[in-house]
N, C-alpha and C. Protein backbone atom coordinates (compact mmCIF):
# COMPACT_ATOMS: atom_id res chain seq x y z
N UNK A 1 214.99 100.24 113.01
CA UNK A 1 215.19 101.67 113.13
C UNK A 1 214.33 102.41 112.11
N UNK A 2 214.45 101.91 110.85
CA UNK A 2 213.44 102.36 109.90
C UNK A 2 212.51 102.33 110.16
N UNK A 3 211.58 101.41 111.12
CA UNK A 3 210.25 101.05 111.14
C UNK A 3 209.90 102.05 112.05
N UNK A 4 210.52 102.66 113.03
CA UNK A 4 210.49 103.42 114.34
C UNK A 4 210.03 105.10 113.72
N UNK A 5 211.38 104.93 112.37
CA UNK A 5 211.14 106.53 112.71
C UNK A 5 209.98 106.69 111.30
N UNK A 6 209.74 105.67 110.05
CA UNK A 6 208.23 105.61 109.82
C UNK A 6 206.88 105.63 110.65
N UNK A 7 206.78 105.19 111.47
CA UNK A 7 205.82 104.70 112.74
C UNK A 7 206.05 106.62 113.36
N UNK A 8 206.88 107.31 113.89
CA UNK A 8 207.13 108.63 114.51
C UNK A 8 206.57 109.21 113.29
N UNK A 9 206.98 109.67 112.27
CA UNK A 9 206.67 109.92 111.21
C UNK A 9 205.11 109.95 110.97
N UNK A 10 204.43 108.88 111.06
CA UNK A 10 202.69 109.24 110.79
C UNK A 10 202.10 109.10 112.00
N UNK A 11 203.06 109.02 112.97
CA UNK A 11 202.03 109.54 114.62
C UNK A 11 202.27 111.75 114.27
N UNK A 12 202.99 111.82 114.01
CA UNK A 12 203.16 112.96 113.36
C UNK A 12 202.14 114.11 112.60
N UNK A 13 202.03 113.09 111.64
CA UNK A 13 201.27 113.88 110.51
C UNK A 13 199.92 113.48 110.73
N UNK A 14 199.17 112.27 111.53
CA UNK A 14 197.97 112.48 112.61
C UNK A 14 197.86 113.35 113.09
N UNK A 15 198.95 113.63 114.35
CA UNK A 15 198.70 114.84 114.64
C UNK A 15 198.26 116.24 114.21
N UNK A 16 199.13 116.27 113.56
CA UNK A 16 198.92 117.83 112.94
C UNK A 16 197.58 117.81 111.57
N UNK A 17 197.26 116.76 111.10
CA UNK A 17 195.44 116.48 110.43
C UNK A 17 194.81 116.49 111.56
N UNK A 18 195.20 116.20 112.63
CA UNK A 18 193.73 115.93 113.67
C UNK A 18 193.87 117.78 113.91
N UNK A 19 194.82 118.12 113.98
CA UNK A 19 195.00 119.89 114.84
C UNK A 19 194.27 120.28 113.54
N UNK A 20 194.43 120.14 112.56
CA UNK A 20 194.28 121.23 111.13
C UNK A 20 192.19 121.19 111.07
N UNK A 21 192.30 120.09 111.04
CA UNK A 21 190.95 119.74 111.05
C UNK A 21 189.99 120.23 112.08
N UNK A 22 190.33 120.11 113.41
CA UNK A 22 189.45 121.09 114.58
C UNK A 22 189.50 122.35 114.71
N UNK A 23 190.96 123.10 113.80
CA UNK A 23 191.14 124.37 113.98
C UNK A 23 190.51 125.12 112.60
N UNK A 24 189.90 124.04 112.07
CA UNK A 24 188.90 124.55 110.58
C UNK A 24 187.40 124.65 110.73
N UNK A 25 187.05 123.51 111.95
CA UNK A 25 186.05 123.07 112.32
C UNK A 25 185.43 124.28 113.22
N UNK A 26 186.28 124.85 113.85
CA UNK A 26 186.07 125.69 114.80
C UNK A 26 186.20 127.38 114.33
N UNK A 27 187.23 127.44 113.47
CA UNK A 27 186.94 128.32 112.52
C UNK A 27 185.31 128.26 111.35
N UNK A 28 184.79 127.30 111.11
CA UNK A 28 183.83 127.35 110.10
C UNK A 28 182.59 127.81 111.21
N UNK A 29 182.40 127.07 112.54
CA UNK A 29 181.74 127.41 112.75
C UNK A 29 181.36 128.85 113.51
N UNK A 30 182.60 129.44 113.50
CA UNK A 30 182.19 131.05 114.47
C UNK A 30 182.51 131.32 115.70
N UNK A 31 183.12 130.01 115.99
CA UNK A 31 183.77 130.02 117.82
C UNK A 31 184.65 130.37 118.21
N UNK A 32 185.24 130.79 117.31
CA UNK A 32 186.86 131.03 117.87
C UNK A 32 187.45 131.95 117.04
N UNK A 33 187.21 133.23 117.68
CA UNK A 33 188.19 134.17 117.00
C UNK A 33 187.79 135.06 115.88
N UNK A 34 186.42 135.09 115.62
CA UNK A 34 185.57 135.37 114.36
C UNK A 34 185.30 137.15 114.69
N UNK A 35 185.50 137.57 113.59
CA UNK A 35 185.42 139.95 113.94
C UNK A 35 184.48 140.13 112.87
N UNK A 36 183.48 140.59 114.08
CA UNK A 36 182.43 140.90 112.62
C UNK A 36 182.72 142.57 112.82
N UNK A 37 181.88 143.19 111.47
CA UNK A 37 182.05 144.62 111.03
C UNK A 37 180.60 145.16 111.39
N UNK A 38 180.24 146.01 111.92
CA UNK A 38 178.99 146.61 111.59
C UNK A 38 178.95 147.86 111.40
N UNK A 39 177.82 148.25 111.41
CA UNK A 39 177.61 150.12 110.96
C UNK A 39 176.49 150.55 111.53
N UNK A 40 176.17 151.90 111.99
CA UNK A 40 175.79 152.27 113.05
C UNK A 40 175.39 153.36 111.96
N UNK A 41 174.45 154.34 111.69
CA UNK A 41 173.81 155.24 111.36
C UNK A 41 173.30 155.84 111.89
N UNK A 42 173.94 157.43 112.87
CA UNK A 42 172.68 157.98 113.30
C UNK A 42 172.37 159.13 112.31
N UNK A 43 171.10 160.07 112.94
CA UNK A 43 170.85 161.28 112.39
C UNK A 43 169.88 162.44 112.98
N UNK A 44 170.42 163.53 112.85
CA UNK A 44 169.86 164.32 113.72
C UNK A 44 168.08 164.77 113.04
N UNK A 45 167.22 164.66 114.24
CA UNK A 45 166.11 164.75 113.86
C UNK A 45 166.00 166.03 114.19
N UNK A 46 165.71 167.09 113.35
CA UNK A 46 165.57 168.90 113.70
C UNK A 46 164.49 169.15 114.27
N UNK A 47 163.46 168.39 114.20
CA UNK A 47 161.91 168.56 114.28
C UNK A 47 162.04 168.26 115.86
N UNK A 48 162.33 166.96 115.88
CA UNK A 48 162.19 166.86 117.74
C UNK A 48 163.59 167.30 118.49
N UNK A 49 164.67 167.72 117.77
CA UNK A 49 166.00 167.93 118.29
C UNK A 49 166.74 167.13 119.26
N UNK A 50 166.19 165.67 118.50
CA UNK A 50 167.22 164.42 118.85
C UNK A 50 168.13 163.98 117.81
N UNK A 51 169.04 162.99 118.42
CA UNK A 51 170.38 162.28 117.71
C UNK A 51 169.80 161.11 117.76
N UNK A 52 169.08 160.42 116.49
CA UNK A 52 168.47 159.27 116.27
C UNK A 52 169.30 157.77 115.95
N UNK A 53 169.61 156.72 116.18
CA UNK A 53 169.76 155.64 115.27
C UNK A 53 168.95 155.16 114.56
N UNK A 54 169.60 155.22 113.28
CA UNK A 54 168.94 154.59 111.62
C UNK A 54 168.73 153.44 111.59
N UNK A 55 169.90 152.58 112.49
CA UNK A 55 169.83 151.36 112.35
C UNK A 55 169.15 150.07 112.99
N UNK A 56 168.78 148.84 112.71
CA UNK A 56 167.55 148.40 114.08
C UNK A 56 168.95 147.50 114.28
N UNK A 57 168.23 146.77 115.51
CA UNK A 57 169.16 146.11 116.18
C UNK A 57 170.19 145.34 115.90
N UNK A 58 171.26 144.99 116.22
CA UNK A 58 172.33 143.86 115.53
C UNK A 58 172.36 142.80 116.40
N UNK A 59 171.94 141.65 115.76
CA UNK A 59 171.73 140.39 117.00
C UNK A 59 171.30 140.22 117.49
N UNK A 60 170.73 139.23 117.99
CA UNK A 60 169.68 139.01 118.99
C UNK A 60 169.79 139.88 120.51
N UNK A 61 169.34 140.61 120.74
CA UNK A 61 169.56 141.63 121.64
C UNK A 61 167.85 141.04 122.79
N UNK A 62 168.61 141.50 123.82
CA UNK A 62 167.38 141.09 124.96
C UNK A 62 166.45 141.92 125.27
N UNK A 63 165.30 141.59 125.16
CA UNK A 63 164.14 141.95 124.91
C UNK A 63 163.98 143.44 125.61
N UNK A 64 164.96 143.64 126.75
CA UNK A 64 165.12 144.85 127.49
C UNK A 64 165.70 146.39 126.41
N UNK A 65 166.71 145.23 125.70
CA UNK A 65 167.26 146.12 124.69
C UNK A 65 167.04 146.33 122.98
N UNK A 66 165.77 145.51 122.89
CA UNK A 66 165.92 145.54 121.44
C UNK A 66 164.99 146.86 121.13
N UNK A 67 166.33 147.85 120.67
CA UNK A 67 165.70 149.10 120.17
C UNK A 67 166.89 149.52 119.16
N UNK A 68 166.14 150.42 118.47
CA UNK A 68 167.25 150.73 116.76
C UNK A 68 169.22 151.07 118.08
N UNK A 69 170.39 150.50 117.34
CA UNK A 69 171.59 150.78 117.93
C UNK A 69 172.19 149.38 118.73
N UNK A 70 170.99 148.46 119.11
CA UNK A 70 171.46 147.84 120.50
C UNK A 70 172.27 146.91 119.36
N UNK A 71 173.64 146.33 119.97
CA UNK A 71 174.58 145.71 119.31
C UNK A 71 174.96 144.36 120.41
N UNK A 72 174.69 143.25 119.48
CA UNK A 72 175.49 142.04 120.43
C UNK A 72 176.81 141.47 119.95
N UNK A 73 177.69 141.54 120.67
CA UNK A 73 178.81 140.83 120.57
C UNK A 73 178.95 139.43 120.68
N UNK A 74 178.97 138.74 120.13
CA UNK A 74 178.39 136.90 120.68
C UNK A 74 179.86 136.49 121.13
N UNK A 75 179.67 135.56 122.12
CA UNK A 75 181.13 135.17 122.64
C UNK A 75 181.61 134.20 121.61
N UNK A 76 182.96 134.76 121.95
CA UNK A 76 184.27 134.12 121.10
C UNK A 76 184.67 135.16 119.64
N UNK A 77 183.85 136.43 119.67
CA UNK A 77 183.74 136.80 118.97
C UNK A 77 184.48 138.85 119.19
N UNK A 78 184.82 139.38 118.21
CA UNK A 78 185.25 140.50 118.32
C UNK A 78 184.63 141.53 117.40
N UNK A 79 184.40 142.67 117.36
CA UNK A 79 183.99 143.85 117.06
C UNK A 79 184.32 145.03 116.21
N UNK A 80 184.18 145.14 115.21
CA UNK A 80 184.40 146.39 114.24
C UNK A 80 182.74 147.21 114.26
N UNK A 81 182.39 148.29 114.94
CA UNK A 81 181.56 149.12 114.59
C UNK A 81 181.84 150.57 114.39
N UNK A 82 181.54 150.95 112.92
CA UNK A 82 181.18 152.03 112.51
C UNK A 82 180.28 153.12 112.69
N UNK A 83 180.60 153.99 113.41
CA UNK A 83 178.77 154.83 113.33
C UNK A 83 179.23 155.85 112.59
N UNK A 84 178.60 156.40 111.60
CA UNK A 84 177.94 157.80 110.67
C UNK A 84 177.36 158.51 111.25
N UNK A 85 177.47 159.87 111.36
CA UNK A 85 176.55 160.94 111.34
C UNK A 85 176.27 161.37 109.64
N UNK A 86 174.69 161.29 109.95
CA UNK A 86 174.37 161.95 108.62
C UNK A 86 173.51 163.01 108.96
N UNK A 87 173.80 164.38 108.81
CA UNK A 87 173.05 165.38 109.07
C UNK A 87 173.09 166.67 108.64
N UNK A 88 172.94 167.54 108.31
CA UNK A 88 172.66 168.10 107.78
C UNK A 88 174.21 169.25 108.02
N UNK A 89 174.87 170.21 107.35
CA UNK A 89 175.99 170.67 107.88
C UNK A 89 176.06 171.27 109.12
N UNK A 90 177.23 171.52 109.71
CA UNK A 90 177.22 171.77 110.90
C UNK A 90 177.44 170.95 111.90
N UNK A 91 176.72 169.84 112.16
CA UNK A 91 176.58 168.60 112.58
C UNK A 91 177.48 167.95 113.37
N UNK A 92 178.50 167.49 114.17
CA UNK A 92 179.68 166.65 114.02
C UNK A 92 179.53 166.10 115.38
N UNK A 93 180.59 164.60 115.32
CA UNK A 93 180.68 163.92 116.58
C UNK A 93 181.34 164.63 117.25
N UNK A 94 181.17 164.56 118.76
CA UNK A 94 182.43 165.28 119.51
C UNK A 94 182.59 164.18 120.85
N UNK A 95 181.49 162.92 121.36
CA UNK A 95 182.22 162.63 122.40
C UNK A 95 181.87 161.06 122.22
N UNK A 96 182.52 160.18 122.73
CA UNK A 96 181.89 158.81 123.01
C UNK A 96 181.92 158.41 124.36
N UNK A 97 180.64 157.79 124.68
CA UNK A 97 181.22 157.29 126.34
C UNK A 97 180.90 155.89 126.33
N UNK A 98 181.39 155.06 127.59
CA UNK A 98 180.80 153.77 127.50
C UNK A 98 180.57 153.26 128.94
N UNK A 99 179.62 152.55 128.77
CA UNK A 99 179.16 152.27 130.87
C UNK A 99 179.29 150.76 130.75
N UNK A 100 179.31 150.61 131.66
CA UNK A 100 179.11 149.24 132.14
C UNK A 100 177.63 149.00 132.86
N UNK A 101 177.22 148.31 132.66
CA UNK A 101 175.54 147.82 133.64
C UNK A 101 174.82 147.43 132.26
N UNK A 102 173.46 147.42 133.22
CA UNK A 102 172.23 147.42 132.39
C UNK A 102 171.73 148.67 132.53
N UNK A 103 171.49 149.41 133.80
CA UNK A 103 170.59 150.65 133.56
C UNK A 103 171.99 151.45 133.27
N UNK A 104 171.38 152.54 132.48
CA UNK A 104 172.10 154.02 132.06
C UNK A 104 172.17 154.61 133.29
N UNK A 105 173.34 154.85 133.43
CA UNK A 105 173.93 155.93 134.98
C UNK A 105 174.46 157.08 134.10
N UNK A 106 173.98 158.19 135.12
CA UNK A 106 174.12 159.70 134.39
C UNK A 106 176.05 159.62 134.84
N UNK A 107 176.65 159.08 135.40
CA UNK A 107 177.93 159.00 135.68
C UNK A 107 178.66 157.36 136.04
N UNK A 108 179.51 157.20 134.87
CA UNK A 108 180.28 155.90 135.36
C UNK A 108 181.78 155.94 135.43
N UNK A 109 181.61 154.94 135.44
CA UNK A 109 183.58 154.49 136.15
C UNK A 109 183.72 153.14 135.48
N UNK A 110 184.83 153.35 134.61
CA UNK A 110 185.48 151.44 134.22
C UNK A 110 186.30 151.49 134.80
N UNK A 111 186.64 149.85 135.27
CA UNK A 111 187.51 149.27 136.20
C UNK A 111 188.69 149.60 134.93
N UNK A 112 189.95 149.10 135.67
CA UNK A 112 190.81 149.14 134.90
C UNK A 112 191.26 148.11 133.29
N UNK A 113 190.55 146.96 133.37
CA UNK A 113 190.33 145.92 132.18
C UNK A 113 189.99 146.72 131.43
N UNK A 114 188.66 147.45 131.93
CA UNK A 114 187.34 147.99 131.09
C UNK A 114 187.81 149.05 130.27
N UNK A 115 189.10 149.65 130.47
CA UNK A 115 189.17 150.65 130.00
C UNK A 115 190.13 149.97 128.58
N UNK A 116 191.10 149.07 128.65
CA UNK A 116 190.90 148.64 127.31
C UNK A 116 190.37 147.70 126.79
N UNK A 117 188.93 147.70 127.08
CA UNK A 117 188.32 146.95 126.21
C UNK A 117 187.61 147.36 125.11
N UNK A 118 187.72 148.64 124.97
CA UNK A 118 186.75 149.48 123.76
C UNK A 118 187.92 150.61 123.16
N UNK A 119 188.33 150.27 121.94
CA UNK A 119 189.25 151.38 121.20
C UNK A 119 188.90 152.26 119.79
N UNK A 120 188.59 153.37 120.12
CA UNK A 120 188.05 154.19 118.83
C UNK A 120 189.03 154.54 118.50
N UNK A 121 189.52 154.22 116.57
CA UNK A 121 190.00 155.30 115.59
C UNK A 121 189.46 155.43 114.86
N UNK A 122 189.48 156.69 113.82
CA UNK A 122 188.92 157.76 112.91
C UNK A 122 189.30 156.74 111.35
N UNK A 123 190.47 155.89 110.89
CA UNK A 123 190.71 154.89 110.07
C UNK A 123 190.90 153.77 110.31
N UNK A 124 190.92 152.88 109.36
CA UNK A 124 191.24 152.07 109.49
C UNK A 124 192.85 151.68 109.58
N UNK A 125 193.68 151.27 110.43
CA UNK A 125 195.11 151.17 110.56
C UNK A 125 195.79 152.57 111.19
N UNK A 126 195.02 153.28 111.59
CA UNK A 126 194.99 154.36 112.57
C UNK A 126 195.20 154.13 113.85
N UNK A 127 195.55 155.11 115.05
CA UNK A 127 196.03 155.40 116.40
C UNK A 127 194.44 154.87 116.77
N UNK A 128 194.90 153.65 117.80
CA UNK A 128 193.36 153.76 118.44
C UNK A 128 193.47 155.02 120.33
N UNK A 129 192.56 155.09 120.14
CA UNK A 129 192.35 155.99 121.57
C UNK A 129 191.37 155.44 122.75
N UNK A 130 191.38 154.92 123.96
CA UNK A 130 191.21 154.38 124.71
C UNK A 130 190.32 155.28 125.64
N UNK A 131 189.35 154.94 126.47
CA UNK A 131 188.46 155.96 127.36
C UNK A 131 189.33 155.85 128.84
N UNK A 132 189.18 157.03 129.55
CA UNK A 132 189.35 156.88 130.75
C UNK A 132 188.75 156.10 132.17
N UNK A 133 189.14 156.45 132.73
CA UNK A 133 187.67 155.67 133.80
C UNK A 133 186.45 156.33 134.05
N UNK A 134 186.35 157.21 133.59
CA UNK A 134 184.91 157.75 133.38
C UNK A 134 184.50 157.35 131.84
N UNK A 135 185.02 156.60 131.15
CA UNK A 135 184.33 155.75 129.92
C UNK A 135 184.20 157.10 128.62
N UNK A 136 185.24 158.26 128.68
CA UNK A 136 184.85 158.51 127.87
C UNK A 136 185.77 159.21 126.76
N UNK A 137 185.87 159.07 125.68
CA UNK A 137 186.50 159.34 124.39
C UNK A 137 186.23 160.72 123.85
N UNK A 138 187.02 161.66 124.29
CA UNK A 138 186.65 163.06 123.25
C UNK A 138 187.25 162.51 121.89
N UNK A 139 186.43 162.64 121.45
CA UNK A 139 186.49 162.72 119.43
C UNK A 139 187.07 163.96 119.10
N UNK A 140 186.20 165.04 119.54
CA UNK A 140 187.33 166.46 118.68
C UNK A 140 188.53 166.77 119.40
N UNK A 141 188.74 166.05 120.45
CA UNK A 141 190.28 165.90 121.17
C UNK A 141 191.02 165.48 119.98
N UNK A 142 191.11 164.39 119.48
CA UNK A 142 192.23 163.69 118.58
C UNK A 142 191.17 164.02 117.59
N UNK A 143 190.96 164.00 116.60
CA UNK A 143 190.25 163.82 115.07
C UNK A 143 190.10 165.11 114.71
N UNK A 144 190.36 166.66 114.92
CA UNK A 144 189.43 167.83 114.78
C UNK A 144 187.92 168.30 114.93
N UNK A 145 187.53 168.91 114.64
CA UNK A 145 185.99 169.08 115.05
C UNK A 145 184.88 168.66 114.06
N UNK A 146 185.50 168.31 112.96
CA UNK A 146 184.45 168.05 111.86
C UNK A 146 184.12 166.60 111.77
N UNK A 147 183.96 165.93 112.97
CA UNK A 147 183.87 164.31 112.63
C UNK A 147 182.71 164.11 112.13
N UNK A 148 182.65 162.98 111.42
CA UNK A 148 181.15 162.29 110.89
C UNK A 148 181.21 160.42 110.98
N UNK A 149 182.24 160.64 110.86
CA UNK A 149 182.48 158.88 111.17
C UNK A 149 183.79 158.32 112.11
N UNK A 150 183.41 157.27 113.20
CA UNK A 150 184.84 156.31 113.55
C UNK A 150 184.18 155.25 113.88
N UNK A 151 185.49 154.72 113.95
CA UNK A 151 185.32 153.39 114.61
C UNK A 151 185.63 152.71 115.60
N UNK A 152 184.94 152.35 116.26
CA UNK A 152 184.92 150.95 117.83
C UNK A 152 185.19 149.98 117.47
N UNK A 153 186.53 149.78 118.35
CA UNK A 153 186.96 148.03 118.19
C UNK A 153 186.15 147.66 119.78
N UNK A 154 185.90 146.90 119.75
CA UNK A 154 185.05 145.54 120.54
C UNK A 154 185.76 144.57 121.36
N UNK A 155 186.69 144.59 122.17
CA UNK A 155 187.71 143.17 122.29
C UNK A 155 186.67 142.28 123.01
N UNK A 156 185.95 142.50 123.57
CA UNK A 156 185.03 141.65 124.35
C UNK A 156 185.62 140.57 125.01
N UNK A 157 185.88 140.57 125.61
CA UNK A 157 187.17 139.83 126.94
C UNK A 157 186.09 139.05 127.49
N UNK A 158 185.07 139.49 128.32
CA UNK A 158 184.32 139.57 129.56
C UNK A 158 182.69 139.57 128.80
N UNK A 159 181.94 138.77 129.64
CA UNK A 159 180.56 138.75 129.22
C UNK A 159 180.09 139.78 130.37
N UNK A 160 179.55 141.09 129.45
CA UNK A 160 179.28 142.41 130.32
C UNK A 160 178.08 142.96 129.39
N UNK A 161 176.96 143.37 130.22
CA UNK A 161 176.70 144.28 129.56
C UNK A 161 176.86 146.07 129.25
N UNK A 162 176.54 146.65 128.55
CA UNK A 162 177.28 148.31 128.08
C UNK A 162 176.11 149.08 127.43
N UNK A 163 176.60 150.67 127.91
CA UNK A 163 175.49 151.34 127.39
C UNK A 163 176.69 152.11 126.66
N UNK A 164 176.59 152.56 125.66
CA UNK A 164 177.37 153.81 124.77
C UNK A 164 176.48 155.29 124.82
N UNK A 165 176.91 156.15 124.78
CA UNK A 165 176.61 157.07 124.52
C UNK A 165 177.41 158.32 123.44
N UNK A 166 176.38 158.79 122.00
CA UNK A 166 177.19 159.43 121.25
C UNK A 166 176.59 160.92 121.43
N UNK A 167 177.34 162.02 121.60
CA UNK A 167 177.08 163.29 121.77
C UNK A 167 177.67 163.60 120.12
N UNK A 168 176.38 164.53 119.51
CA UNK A 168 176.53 164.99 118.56
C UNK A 168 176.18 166.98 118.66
N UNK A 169 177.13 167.46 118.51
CA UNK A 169 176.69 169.01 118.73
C UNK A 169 177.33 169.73 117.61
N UNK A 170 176.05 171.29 117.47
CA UNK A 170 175.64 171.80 115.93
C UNK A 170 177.22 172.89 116.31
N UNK A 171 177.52 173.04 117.92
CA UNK A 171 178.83 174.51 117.86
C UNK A 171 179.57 173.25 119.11
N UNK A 172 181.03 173.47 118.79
CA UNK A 172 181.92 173.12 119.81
C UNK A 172 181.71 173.71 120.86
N UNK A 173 181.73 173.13 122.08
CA UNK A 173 181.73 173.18 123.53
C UNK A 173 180.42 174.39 123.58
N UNK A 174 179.44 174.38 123.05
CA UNK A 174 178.22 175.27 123.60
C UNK A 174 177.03 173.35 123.52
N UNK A 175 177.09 173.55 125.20
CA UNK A 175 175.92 172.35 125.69
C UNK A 175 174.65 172.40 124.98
N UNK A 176 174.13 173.36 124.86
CA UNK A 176 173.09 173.40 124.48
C UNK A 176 172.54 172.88 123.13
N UNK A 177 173.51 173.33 122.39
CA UNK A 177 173.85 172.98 120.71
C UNK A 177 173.98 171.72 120.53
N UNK A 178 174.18 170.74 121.85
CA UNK A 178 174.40 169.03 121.47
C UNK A 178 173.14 168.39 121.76
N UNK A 179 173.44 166.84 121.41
CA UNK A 179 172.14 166.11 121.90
C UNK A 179 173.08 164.92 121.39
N UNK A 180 172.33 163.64 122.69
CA UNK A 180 173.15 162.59 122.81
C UNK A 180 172.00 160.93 122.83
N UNK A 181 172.61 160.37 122.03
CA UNK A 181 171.79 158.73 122.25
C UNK A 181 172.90 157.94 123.18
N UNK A 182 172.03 156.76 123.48
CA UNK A 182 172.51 156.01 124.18
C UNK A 182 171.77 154.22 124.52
N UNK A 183 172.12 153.64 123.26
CA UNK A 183 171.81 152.14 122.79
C UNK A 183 173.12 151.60 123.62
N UNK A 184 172.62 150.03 123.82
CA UNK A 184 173.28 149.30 124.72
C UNK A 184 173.74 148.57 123.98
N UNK A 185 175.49 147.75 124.52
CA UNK A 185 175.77 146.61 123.63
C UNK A 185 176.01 145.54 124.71
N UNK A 186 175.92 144.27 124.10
CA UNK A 186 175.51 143.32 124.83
C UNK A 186 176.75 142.15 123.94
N UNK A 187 177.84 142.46 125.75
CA UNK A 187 179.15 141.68 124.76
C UNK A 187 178.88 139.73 125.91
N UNK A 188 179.22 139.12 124.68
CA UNK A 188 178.95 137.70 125.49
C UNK A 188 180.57 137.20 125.37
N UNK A 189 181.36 137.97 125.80
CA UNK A 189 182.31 137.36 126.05
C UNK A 189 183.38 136.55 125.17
N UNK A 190 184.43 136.21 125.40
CA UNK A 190 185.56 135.49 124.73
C UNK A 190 186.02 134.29 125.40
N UNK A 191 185.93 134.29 126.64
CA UNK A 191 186.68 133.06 127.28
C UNK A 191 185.84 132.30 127.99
């Protein structure tokens, strides 16, 4: 009887070294479950009266997309991005949108997944806010009108590619006063 439940005993604690050990292994290497942070910088150029990104690409981005903004999500992996406005006063975020494809469509639609797969809040441990099916996030809806920074969570479920688009305008709701970029992110999925 002793010998039985010694013998149960280190089929046991095999076990759970063999689990501890692949779930370190797989943690060290980046496969499973890993949230990276990034940061996004744009800024308004007065001279040509565009909304620029500061930043060059994050990740190996496909050759279609490697331009300053384009962001890859690598599968198994999740998403913290930051973008800044830095510009001069006046300045502020007011919309986010997000597409699905490769080419930029002047109008989209997320399926219903799609719509929580991308969640902007203004802090960290903050209300996140979710886009509709037209992919898009009013910022001075929830945050007030003076935004300069939030943040995109990433869940990346699905290997998809995405175009974002940030509208930055100098007066609330006068069109003219805005101007908008639109860098692609390139999510490779989780499952």
């Amino acid at each position: 009887m002793k010998n039985r439940y010694n013998m149960l005993l280190t089929i046991i604690v095999l076990l759970i070294s063999m689990l501890l050990v692949s779930c370190a292994e797989s943690y060290k290497s980046g496969s499973m479950g890993a949230h990276n942070n990034h940061e996004i910088i744009l800024k308004v150029n007065t001279d040509t009266g565009k909304l620029v990104v500061d930043t060059r690409p994050i990740g190996n981005c496909k050759a279609t997309h490697r331009k300053k903004g384009c962001i890859v999500v690598p599968r198994r992996e999740t998403a913290s991005i930051t973008f800044k406005l830095k510009a001069s006063a006046g300045w502020h975020l007011t919309e986010f949108k997000i597409c699905a494809g490769i080419d930029k469509p002047d109008d989209c639609s997320l399926k219903g997944w799609q719509e929580s797969e991308f969640g902007v809040y203004f802090r960290t441990g903050g209300q996140k806010y979710f886009p509709g099916s037209d992919g898009i996030i009013k910022l001075s809806s929830h945050a007030g009108n003076a935004i300069k920074k939030f943040i995109l969570f990433d869940y990346n479920s699905t290997k998809q590619d995405y175009f974002y688009a940030i509208k930055a305008c100098k007066v609330i709701d006068d069109a003219d006063s805005c101007i908008v970029t639109d860098p692609p992110i390139e999510n490779g999925g989780r499952f």
